[in-house]
Protein backbone atom coordinates (compact mmCIF):
# COMPACT_ATOMS: atom_id res chain seq x y z
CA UNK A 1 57.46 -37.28 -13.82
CA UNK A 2 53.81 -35.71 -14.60
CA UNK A 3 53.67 -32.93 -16.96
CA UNK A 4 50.08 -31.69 -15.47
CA UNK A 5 51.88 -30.89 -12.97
CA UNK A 6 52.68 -26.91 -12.23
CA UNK A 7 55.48 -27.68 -9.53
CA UNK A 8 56.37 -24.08 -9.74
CA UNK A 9 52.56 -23.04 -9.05
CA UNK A 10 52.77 -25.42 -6.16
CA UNK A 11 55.79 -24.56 -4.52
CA UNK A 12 54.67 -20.96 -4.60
CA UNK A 13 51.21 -21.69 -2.83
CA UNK A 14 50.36 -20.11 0.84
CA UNK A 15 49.80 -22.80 3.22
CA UNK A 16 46.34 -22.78 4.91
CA UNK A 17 46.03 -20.64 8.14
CA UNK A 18 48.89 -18.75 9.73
CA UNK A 19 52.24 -19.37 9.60
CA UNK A 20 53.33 -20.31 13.11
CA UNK A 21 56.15 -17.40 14.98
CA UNK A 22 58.92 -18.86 16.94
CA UNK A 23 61.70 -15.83 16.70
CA UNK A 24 59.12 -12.95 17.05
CA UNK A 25 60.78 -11.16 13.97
CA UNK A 26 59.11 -10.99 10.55
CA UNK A 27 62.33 -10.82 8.72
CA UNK A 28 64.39 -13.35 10.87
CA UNK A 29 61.12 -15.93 10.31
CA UNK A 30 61.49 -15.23 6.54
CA UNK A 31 65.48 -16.06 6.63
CA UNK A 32 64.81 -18.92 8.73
CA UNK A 33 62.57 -20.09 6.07
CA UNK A 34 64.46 -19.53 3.46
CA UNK A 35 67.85 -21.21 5.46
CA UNK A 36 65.45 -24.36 5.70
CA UNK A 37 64.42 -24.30 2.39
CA UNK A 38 68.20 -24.48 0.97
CA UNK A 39 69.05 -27.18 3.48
CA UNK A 40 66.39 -29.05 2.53
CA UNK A 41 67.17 -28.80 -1.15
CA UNK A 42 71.07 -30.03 -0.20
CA UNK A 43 69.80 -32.30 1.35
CA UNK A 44 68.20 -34.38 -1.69
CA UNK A 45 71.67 -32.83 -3.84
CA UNK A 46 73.44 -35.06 -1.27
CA UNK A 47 71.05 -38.16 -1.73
CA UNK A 48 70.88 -37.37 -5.55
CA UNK A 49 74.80 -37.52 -5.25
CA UNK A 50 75.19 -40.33 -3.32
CA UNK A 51 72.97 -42.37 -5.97
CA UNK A 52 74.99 -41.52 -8.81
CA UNK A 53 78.24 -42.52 -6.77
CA UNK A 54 76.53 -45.97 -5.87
CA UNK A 55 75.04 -46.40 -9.33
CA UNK A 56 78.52 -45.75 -10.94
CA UNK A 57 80.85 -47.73 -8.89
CA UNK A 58 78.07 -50.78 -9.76
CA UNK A 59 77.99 -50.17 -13.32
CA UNK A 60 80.87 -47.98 -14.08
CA UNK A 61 78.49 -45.99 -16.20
CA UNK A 62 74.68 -44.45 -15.49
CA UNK A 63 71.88 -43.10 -17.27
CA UNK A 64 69.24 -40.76 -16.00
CA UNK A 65 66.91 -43.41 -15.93
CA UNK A 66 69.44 -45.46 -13.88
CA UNK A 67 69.13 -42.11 -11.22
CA UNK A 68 65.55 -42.22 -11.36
CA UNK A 69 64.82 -45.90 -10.79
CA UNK A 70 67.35 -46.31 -8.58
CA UNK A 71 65.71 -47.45 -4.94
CA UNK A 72 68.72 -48.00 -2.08
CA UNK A 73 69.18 -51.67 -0.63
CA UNK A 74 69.16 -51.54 3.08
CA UNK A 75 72.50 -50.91 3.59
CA UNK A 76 72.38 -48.26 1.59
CA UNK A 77 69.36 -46.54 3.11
CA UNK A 78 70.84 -47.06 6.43
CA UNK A 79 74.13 -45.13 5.54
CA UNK A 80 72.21 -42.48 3.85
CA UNK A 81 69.81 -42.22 7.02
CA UNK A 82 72.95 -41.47 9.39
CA UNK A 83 73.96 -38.96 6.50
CA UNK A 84 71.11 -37.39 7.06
CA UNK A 85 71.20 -37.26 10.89
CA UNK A 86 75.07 -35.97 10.61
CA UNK A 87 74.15 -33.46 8.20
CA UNK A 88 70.79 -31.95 10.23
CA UNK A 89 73.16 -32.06 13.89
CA UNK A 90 75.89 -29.85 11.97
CA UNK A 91 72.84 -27.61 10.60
CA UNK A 92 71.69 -27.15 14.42
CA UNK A 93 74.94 -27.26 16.17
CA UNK A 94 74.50 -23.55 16.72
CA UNK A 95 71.12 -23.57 18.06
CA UNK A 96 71.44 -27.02 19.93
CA UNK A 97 74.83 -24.69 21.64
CA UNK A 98 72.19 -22.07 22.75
CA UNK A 99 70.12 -23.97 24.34
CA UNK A 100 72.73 -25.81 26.33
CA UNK A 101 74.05 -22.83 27.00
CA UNK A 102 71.18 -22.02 28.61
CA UNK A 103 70.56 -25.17 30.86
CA UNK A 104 73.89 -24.47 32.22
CA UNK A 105 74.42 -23.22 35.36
CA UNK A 106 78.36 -21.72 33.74
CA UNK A 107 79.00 -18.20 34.48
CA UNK A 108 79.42 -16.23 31.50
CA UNK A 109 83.12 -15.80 29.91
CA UNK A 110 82.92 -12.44 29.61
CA UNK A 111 81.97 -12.24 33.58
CA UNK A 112 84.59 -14.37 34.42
CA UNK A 113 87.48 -12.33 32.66
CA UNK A 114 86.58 -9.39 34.32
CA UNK A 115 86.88 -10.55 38.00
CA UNK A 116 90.21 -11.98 36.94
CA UNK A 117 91.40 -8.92 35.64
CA UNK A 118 90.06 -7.06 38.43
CA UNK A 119 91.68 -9.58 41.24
């Protein structure tokens, strides 16, 4: 890893032109950032993981260096692709259920209940 680097100077840098809206709420665009940003960083915690599992059931014991070189055979990439998918679909479950919720032609449960309570 470069030390000329300032990764903490970089990560803190404003992107160039505006940030894009999609929930028309300042603060509920700065916690969907900031969600994002932690899944992202388990994420690579999950591939780090994974790497040190792989690495020690190969060698039985594992250096940093081992971490750091280590580049996944095919297999291995594969598995930690669907990983990945799994993990991102469980992340967006909720939103994926709104919008399906809202390409369905279902009547609401709370609008159901009532008529059968009233009937």
């Amino acid at each position: 890893m470069s030390d000329s680097i300032d990764w903490i100077a970089r990560a803190g840098a404003r992107a160039k032109g505006k940030r894009p809206e999609l929930l028309g709420d300042p603060s509920a665009e700065r916690m969907l950032s900031i969600l994002l940003a932690v899944a992202g960083e388990v994420s690579v915690l999950k591939q780090r993981l994974d790497t040190v599992e792989r690495l020690l059931d190969a060698k039985g014991t594992i250096s940093r260096a081992d971490i750091e070189a280590f580049e996944p055979d095919r297999d291995a990439a594969y598995e930690r692709a669907v990983m990945s998918k799994e993990y991102v679909a469980r992340i967006m479950r909720g939103v994926q259920q709104n919008q399906e919720a809202m390409q369905a032609d279902e009547r609401p449960v709370a609008d159901i209940s009532i008529e059968l309570r009233d009937n």
